[in-house]
Structure formats: structure tokens, C-alpha cells
C-alpha atoms as a PDB file:
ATOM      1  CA  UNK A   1      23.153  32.625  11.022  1.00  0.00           C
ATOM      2  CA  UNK A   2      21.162  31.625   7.736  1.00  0.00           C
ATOM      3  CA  UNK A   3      20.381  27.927   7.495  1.00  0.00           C
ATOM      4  CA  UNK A   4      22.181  25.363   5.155  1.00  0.00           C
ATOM      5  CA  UNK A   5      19.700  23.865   2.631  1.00  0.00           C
ATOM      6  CA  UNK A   6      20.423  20.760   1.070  1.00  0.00           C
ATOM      7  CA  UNK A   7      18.806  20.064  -2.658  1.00  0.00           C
ATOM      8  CA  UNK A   8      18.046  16.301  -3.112  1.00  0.00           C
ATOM      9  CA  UNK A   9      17.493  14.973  -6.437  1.00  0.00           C
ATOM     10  CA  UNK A  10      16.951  11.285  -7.193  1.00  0.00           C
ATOM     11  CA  UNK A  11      18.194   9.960 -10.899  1.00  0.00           C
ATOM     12  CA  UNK A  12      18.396   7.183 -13.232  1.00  0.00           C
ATOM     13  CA  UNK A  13      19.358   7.325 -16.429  1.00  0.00           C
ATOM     14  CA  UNK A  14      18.580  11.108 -17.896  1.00  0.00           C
ATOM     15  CA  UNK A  15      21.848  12.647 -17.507  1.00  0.00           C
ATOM     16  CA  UNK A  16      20.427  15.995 -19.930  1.00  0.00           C
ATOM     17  CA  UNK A  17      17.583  16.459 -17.644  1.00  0.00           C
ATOM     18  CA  UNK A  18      20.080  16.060 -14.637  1.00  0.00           C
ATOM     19  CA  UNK A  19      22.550  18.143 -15.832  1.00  0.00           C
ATOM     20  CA  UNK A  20      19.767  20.968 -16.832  1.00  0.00           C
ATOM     21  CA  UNK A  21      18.528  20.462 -13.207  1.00  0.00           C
ATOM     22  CA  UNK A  22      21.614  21.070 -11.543  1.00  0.00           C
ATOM     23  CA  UNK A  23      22.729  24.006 -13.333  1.00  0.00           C
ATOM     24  CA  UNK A  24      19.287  25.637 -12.837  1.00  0.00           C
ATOM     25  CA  UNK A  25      19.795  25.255  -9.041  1.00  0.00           C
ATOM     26  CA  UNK A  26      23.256  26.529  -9.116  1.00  0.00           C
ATOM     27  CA  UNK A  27      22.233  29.793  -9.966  1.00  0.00           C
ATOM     28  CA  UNK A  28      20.862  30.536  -6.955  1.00  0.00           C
ATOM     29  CA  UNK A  29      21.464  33.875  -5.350  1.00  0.00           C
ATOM     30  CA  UNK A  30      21.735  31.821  -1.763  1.00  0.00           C
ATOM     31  CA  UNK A  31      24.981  31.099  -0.812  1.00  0.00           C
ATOM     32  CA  UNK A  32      25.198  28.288   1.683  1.00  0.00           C
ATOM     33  CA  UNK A  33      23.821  25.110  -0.439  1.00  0.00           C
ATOM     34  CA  UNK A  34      24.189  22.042  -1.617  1.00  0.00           C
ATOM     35  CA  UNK A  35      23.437  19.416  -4.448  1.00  0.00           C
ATOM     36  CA  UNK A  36      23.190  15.914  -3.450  1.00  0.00           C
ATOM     37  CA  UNK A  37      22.548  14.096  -6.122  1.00  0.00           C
ATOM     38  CA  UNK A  38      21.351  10.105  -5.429  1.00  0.00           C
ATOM     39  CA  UNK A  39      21.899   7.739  -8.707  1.00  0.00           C
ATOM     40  CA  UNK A  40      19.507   5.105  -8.050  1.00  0.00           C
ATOM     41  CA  UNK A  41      21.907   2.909 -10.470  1.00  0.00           C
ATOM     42  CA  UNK A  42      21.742   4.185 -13.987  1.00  0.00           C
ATOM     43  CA  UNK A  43      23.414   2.838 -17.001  1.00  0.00           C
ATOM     44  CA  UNK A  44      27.211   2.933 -15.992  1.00  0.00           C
ATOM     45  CA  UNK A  45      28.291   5.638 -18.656  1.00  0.00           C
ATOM     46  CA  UNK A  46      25.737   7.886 -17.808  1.00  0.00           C
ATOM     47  CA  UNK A  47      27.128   7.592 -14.337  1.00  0.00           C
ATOM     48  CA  UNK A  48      30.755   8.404 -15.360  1.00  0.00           C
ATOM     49  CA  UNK A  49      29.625  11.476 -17.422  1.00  0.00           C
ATOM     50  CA  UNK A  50      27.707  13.520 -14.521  1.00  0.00           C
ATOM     51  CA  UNK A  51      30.445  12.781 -12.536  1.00  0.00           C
ATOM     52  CA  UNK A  52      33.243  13.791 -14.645  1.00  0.00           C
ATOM     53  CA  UNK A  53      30.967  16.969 -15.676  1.00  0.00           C
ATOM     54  CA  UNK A  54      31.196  17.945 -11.806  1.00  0.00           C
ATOM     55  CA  UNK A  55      34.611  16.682 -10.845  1.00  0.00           C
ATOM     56  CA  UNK A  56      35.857  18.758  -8.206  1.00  0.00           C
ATOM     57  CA  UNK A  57      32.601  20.884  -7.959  1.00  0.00           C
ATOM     58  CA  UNK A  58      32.296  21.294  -4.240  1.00  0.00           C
ATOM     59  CA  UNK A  59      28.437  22.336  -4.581  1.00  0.00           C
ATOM     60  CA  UNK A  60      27.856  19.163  -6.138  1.00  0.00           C
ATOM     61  CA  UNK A  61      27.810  15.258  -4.754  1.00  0.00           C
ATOM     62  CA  UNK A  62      26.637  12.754  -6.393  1.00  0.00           C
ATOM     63  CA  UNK A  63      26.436   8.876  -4.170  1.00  0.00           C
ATOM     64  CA  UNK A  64      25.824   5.910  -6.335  1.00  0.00           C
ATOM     65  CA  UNK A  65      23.282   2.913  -5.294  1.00  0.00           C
ATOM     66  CA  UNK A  66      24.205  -0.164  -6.403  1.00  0.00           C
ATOM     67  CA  UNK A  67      20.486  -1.215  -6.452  1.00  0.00           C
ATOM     68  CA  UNK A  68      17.458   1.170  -7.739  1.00  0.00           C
ATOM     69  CA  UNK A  69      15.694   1.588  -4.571  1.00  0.00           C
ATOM     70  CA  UNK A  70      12.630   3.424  -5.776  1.00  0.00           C
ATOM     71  CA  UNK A  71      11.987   6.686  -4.727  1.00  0.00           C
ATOM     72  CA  UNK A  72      11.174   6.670  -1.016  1.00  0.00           C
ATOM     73  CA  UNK A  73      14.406   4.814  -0.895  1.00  0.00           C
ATOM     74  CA  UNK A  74      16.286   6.742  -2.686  1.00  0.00           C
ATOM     75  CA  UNK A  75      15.352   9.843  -1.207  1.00  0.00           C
ATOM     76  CA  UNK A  76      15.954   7.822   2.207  1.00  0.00           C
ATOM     77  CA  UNK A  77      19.672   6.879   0.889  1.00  0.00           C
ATOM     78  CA  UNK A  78      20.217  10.411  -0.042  1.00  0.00           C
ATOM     79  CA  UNK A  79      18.791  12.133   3.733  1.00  0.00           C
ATOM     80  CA  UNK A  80      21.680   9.889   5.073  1.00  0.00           C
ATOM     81  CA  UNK A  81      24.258  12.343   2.968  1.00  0.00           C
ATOM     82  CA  UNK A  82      22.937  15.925   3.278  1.00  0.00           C
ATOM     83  CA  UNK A  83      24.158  18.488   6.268  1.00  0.00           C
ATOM     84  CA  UNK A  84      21.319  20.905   5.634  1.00  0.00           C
ATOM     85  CA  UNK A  85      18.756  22.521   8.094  1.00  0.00           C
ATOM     86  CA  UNK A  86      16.511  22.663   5.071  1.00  0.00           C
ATOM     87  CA  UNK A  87      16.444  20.007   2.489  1.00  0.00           C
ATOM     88  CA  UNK A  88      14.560  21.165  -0.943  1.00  0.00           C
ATOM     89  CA  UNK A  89      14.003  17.304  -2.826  1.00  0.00           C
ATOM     90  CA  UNK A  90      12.759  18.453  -6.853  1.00  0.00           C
ATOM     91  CA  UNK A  91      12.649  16.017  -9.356  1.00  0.00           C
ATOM     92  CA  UNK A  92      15.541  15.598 -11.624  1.00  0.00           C
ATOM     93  CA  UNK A  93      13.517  16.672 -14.756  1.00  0.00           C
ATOM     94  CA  UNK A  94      12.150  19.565 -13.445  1.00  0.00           C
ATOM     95  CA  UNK A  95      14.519  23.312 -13.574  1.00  0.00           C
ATOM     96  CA  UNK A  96      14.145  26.116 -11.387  1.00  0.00           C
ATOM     97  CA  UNK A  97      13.948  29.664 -13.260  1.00  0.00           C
ATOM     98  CA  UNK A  98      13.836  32.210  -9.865  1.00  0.00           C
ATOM     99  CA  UNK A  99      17.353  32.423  -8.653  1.00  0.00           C
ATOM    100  CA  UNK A 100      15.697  34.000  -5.661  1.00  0.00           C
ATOM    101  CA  UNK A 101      13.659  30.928  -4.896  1.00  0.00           C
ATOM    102  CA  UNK A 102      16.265  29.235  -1.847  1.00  0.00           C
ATOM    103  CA  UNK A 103      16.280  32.591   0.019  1.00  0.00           C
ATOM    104  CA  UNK A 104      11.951  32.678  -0.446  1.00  0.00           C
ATOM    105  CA  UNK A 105      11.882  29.036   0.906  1.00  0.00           C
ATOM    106  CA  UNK A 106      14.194  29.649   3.708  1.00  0.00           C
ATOM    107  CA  UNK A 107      12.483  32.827   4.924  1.00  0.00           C
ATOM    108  CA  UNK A 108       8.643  31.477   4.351  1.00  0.00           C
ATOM    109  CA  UNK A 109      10.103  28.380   6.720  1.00  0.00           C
ATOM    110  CA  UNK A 110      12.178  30.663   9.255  1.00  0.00           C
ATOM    111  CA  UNK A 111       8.647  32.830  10.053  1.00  0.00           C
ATOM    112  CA  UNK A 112       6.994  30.277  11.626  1.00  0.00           C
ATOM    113  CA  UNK A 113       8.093  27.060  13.540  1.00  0.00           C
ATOM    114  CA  UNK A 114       4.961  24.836  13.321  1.00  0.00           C
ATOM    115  CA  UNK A 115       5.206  24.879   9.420  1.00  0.00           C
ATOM    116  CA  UNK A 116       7.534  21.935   8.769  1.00  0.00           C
ATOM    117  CA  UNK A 117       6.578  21.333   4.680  1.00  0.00           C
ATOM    118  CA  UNK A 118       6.008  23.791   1.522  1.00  0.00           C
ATOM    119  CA  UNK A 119       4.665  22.289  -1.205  1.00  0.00           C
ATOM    120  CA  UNK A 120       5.616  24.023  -4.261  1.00  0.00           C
ATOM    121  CA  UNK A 121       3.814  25.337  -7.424  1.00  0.00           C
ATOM    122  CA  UNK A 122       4.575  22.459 -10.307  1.00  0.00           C
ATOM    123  CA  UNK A 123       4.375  24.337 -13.478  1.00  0.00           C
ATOM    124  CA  UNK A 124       4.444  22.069 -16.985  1.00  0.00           C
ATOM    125  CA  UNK A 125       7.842  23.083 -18.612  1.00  0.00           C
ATOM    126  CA  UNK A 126       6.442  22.821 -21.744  1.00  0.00           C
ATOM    127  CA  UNK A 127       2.829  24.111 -21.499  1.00  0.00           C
ATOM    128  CA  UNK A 128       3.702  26.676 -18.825  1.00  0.00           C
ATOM    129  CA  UNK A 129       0.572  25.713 -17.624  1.00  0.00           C
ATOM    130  CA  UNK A 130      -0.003  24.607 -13.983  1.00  0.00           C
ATOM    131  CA  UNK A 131       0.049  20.484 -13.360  1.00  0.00           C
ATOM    132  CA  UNK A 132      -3.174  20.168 -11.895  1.00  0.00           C
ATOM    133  CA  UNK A 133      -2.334  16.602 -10.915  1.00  0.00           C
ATOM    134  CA  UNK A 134       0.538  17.851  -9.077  1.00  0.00           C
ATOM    135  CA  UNK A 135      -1.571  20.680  -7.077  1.00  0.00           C
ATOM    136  CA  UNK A 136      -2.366  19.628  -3.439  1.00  0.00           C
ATOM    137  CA  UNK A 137      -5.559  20.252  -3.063  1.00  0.00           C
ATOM    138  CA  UNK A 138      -8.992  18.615  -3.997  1.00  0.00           C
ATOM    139  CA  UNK A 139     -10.522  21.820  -5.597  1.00  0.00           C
ATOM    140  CA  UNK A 140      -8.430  21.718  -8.402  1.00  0.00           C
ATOM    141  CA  UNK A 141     -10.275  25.380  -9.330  1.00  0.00           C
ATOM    142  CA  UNK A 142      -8.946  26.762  -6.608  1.00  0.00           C
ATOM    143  CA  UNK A 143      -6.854  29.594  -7.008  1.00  0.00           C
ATOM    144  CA  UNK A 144      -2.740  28.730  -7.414  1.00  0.00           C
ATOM    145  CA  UNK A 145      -1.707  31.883  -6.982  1.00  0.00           C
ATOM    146  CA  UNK A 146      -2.538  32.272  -3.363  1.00  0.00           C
ATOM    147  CA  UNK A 147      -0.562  30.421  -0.210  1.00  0.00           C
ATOM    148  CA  UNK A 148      -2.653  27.846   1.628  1.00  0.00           C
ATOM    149  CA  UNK A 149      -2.714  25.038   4.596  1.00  0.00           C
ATOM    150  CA  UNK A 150      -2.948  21.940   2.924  1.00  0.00           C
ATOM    151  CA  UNK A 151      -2.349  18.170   3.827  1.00  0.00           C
ATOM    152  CA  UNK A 152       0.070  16.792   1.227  1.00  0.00           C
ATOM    153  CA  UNK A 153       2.476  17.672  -1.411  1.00  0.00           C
ATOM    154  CA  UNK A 154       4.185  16.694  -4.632  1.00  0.00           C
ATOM    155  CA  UNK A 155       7.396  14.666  -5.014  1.00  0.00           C
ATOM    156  CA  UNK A 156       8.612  17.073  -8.028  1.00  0.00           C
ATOM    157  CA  UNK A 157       9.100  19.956  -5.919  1.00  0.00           C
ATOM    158  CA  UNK A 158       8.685  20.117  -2.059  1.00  0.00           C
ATOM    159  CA  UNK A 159      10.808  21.934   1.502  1.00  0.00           C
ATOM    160  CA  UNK A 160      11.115  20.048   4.380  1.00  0.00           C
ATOM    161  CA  UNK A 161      12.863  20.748   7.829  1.00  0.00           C
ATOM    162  CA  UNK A 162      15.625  18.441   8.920  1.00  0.00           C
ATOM    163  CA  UNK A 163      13.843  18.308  12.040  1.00  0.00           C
ATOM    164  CA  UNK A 164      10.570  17.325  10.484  1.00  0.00           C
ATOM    165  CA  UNK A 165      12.671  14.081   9.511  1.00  0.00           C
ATOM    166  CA  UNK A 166      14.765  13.886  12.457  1.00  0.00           C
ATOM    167  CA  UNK A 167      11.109  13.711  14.246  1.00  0.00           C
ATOM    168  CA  UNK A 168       8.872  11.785  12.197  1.00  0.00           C
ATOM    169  CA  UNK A 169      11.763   9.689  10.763  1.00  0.00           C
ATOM    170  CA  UNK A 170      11.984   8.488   6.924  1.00  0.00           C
ATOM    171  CA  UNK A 171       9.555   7.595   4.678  1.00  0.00           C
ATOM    172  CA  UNK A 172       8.099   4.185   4.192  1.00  0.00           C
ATOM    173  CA  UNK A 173       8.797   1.512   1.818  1.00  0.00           C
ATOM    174  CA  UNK A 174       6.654   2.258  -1.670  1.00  0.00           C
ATOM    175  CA  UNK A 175       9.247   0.890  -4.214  1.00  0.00           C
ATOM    176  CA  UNK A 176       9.149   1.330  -6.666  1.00  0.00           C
ATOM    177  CA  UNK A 177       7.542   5.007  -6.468  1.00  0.00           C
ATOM    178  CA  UNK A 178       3.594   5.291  -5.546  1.00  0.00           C
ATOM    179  CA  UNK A 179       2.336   7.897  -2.671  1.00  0.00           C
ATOM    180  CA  UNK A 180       4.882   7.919  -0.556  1.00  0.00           C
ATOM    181  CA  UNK A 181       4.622  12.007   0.005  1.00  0.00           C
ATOM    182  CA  UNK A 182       0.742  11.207   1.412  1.00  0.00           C
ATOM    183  CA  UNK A 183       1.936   8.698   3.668  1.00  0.00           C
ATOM    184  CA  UNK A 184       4.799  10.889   5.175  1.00  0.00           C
ATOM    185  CA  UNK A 185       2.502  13.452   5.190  1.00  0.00           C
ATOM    186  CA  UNK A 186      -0.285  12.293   7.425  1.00  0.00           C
ATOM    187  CA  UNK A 187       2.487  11.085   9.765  1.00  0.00           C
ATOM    188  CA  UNK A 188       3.908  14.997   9.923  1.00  0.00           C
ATOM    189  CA  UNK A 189       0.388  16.393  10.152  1.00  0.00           C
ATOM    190  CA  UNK A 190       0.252  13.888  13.169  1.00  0.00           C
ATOM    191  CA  UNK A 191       3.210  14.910  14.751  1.00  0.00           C
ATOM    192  CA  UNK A 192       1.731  18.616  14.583  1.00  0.00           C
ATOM    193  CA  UNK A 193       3.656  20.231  11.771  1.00  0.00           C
ATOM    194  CA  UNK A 194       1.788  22.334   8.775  1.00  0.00           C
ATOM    195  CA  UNK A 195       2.214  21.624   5.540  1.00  0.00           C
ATOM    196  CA  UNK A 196       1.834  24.738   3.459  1.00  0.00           C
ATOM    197  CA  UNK A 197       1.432  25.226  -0.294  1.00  0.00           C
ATOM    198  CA  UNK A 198       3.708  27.845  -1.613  1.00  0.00           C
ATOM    199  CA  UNK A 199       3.462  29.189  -5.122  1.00  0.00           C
ATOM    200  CA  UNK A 200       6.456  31.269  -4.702  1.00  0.00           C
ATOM    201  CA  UNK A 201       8.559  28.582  -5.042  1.00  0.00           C
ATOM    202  CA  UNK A 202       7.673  27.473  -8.348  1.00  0.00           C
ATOM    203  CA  UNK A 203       9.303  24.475 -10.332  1.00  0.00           C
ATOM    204  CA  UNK A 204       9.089  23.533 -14.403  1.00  0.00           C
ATOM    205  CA  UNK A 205       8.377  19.752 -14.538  1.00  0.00           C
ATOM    206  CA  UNK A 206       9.377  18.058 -17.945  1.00  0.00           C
ATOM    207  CA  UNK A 207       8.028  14.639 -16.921  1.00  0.00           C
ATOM    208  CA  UNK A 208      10.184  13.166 -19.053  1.00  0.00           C
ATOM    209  CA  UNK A 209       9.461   9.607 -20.671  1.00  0.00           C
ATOM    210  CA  UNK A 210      12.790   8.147 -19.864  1.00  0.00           C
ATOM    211  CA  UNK A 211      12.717   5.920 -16.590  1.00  0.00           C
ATOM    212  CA  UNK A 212       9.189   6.277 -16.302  1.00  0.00           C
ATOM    213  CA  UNK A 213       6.424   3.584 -16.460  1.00  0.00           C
ATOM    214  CA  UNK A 214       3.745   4.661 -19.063  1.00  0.00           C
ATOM    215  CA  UNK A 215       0.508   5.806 -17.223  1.00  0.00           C
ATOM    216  CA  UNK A 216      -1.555   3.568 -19.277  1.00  0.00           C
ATOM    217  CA  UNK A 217      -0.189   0.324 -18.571  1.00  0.00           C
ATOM    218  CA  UNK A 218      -1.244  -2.376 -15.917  1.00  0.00           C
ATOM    219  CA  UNK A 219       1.821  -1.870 -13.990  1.00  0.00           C
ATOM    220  CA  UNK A 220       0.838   1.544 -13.467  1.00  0.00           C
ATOM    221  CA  UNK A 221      -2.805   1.356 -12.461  1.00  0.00           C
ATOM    222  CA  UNK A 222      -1.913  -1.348 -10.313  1.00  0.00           C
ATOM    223  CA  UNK A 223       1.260   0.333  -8.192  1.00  0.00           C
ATOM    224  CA  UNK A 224      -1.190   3.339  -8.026  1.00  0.00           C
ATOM    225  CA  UNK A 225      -3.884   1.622  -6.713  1.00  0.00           C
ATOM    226  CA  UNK A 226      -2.187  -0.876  -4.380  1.00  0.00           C
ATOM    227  CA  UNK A 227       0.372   1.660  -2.730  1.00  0.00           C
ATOM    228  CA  UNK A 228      -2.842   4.151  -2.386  1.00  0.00           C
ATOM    229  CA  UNK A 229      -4.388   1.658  -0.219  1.00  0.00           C
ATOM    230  CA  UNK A 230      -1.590   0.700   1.422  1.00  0.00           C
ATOM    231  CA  UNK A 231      -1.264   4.342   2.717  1.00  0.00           C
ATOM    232  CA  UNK A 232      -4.726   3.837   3.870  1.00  0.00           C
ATOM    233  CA  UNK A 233      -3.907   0.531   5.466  1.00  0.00           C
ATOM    234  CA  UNK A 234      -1.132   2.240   7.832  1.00  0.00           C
ATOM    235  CA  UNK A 235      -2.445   5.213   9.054  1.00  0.00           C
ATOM    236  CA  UNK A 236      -5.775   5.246   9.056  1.00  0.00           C
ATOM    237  CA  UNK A 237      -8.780   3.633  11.025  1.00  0.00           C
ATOM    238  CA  UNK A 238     -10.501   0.209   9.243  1.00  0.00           C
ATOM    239  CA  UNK A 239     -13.768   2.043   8.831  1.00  0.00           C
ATOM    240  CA  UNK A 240     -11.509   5.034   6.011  1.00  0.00           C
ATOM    241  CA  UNK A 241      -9.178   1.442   4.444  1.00  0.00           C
ATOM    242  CA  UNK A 242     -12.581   0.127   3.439  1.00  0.00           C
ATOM    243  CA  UNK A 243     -13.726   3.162   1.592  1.00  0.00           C
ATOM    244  CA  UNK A 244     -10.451   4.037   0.579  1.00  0.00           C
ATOM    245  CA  UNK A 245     -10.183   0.562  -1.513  1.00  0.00           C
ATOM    246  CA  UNK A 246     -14.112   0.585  -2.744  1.00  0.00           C
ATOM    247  CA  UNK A 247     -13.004   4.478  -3.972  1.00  0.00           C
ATOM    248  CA  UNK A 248      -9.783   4.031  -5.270  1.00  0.00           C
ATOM    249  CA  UNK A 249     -10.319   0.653  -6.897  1.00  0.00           C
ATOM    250  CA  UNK A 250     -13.561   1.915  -8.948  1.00  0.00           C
ATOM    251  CA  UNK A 251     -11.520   5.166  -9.984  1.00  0.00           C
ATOM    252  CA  UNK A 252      -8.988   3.241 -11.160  1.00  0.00           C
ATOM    253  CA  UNK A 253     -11.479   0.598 -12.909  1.00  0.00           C
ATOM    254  CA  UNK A 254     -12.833   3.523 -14.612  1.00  0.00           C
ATOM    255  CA  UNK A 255      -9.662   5.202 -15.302  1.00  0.00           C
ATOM    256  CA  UNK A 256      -8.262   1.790 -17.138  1.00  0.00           C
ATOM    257  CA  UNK A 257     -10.986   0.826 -18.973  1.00  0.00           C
ATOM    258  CA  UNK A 258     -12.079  -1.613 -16.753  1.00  0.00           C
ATOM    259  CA  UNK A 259      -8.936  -3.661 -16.577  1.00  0.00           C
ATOM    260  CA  UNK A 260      -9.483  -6.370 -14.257  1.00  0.00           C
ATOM    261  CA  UNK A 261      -6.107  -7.878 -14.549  1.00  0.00           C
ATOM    262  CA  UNK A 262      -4.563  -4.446 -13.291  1.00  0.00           C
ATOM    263  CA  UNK A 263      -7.064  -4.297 -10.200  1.00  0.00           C
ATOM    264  CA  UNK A 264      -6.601  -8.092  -9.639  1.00  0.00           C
ATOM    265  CA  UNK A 265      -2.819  -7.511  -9.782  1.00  0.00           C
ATOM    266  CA  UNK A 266      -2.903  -4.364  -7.193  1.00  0.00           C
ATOM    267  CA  UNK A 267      -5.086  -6.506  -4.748  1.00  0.00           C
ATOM    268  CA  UNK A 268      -2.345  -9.793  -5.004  1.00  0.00           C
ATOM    269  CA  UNK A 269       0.272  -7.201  -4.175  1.00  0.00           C
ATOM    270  CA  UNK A 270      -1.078  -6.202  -0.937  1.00  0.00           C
ATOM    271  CA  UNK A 271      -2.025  -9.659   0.211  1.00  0.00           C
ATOM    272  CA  UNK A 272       1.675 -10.729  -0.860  1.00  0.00           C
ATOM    273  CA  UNK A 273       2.976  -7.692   1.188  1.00  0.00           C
ATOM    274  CA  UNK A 274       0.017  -7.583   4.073  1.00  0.00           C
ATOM    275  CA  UNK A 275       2.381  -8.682   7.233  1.00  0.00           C
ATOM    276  CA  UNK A 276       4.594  -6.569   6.260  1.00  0.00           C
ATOM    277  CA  UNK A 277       2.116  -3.857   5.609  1.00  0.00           C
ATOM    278  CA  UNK A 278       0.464  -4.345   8.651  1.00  0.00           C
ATOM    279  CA  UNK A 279       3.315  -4.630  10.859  1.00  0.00           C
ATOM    280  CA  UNK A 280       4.652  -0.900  10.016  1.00  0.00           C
ATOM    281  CA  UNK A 281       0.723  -0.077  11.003  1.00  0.00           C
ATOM    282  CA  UNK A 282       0.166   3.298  12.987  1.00  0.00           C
ATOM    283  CA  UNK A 283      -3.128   4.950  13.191  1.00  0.00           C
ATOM    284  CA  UNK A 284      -3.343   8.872  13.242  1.00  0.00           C
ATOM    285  CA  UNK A 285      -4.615  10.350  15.813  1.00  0.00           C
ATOM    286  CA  UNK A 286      -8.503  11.354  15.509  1.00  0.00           C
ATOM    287  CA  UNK A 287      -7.644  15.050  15.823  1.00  0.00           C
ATOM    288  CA  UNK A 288      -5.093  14.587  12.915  1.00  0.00           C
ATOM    289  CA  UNK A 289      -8.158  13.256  11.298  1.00  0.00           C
ATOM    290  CA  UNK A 290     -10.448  15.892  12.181  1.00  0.00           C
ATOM    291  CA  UNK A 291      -8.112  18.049  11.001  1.00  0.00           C
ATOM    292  CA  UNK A 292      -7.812  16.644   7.531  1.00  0.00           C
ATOM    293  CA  UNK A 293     -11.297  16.155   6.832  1.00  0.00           C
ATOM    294  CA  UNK A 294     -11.520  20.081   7.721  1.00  0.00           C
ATOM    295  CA  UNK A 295      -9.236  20.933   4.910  1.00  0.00           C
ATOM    296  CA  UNK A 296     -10.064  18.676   2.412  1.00  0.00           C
ATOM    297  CA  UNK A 297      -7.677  16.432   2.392  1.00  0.00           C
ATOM    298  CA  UNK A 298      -7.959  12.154   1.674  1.00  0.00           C
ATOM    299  CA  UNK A 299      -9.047  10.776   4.251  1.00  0.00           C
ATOM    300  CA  UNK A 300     -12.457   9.126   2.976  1.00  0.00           C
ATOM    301  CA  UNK A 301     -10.949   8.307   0.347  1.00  0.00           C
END
């Protein structure tokens, strides 16, 4: 009996992109799916027009939050609703083009028990290009045509076994958005499962200005360099936090233009959060960290 897969797609406010997203996956050649579609609390009418749009659709469910919970929390809100084996999370303003790609993702995860994630090939929609930001590896010249072990992968387009989540459990609090793939990952990776990239299953990402804090503000820089630590802070061992933060903070020093009000910012947001932070603290094993170290992934930093 083939599996159920469950697509997950969190959404606020870009009901074209959402719309575009939904139809692309509903041209899939696999027949037992679903669309669960989480509205982290958009603008009321754009609310009302997805849902009359799919009114009586039976691939398609949409649950409203009455709070934007972020993305881990979303996606967390959203794992609550689906019924499939397999759930496929892509982001809402990214399309998929192969109507074969379902049936490639369920028989790439059917071959082999131990693999519990595939990380997919994110493709700029416009560009065509690959997103090397979005590629999970370090090498970024490495080939992305070729399959791969790897230690994390990207929000915009990713496979995960139910029982990966029924095992590790849910991701972490990072609202509002900010590395919460890494940290789930090192917790799978430490529960044994692979994570595997997979450039078969390929998504167009439109990264899409709407709903989206601008990469060159303070905000930014600061959630990106406060929730990177924090990932650091509960999984790995003090020695890796400490040159996680001297890393991280001088990349993103560097990266901002020196903006010392961004880096200060980051810093007062972990101290404001750090019982909290700490509290949820669980080191990886050392083998888990062997093991990422041996393919490159960030551990160091």
C-alpha cells in the first residue's frame, strides 16, 4: 500500500503566490495526497478568498491561527492536522513544475529506512538558477546535480517521515522564523536518521517581498544571528557555543556593515530569552558530532 503524503505550506498574506503553489502541487501524478494549508493570520479578506477559491476541494484544507506563530510554529500547528506517512513542507511562494516529483520523493524515502529527511534542490523561479544560500552544504561548488548525505536542509522545500516527528518530536521555538531546520536537524541526525539532499525533487522559489523582513535591516541581522546561536546554545557542547557566537557574530558584523546596534540587539535577545533557552538544553551526542564534522556540516561554527 503506497504511503499518504501530506504537503504543508505555511502563509500570510500572498494569496497569488498561495494559490500558484497549490495548483502546482495539485497536478501531481500521485494520487493519495493532501494540501494542508496553515494561515498564520493574514489580512481577513485574503483569508476568505483562498477559502472560497477551494470550497469543497477535498485535496485542500486550509486551518486558520488566530496569532502568527512564526514558522516553527506554524509548521508545528499544521503537523497537528495532516494524516500523512510523508509530509512534504515547501514554501508558499515556491511552485513545483515535475508532476512526477510526490511519487520520486516517496520511492527515494521507501528504499531505505534510516533516511528520515530529503532536502530538495531550491531553484530561483526567476533566474532558474540554483539558490546557493538554500543548498545544504558548505562547498557551495559542489556539484547540485548529484544526491548526497548531508546534515541540514532548507525550509522552502524539504520530505520528512511522520515517524521522524513522531520520534524526535516538533521543532523548537524560533519565532518569528530563524534556523529552526538546523536545530531539528542535529536532533534527527542524533536520533540516527540521514538526511539526504535530493535534486530530483526540485522546487522554484519566488522569495517574494510580501511578509518578509528585508535582509538588510537590523531586525534581520539580529534574528539571524541570535537564533543561530541559540541553536548552538541547545545542542551543542560550551567549547562549539563559544566559537559559534565569536563566528557568527563577526560574519554578521561584516555582513551589516558593522552595525553594532544589530549585534547588540541579537546578544539582549538571548540574555532576555537565556532560561528559557537553556532550559530546552540537550547536547548531541559526540558521535552525532563526529559525524557532522565528517561531512561538513556546522558544528564549529
Amino acid at each position: 500500500m503506497s504511503p499518504t503524503v501530506s504537503y504543508l505550506i505555511i502563509t500570510m498574506n500572498r494569496f497569488d503566490d498561495l494559490t500558484e503553489c497549490v495548483e502546482s502541487i495539485r497536478a501531481q501524478t500521485y494520487e493519495d495526497f493532501e494540501i494542508v494549508v496553515v494561515d498564520n493570520n493574514s489580512e481577513y479578506e485574503q483569508y476568505k478568498q483562498f477559502c472560497e477559491k477551494y470550497d469543497g476541494d477535498e485535496e485542500v484544507r486550509i486551518i486558520r491561527s488566530q496569532e502568527n506563530r512564526g514558522v516553527s510554529g506554524g509548521r508545528n500547528f499544521g503537523l497537528k492536522h495532516v494524516r500523512g506517512d510523508i509530509v512534504i513542507t515547501i514554501d508558499d511562494d515556491a511552485i513545483i513544475e515535475d508532476p512526477d516529483l510526490t511519487s520520486r520523493v516517496v520511492e527515494r524515502l521507501e528504499a531505505a529506512d534510516d533516511v528520515g529527511v530529503l532536502a530538495f534542490r531550491i531553484t530561483n523561479y526567476h533566474s532558474r538558477e540554483l539558490e546557493k544560500d538554500h543548498f545544504p552544504s558548505k562547498d557551495k561548488s559542489r556539484s547540485p546535480e548529484e544526491e548526497f548525505e548531508t546534515t541540514w536542509f532548507i525550509g522552502a522545500g524539504h520530505a520528512i517521515k511522520r515517524k521522524v516527528y513522531e520520534t524526535v518530536g516538533e521543532y523548537r521555538d524560533y519565532f518569528p522564523y530563524g534556523h529552526e531546520e538546523l536545530d531539528l536537524s542535529l536532533r534527527i541526525l542524533d536520533h540516527g536518521y540521514r538526511i539526504v539532499y535530493f535534486p530530483e525533487a526540485e522546487v522554484f522559489h519566488k522569495q517574494s517581498p510580501e511578509s518578509r523582513v528585508l535582509s538588510n535591516s537590523s531586525s534581520y541581522y539580529a534574528n539571524q544571528l541570535s537564533k543561530r546561536i541559540q541553536v548552538a546554545l541547545q545542542n551543542l557542547p560550551w567549547p562549539y557555543v563559544i566559537t559559534t557566537s565569536i563566528v557568527r557574530t563577526a560574519k554578521y558584523a561584516f555582513e551589516s556593515g558593522l552595525n553594532i546596534y544589530a549585534i547588540l540587539w541579537a546578544y539582549w535577545k538571548l540574555i532576555s530569552n537565556w532560561n528559557d533557552i537553556l532550559e530546552d538544553r540537550k547536547v548531541i551526542s559526540e558521535e552525532t558530532i563526529s559525524k557532522v564534522i565528517r561531512l561538513k556540516g556546522p558544528v564549529l561554527y
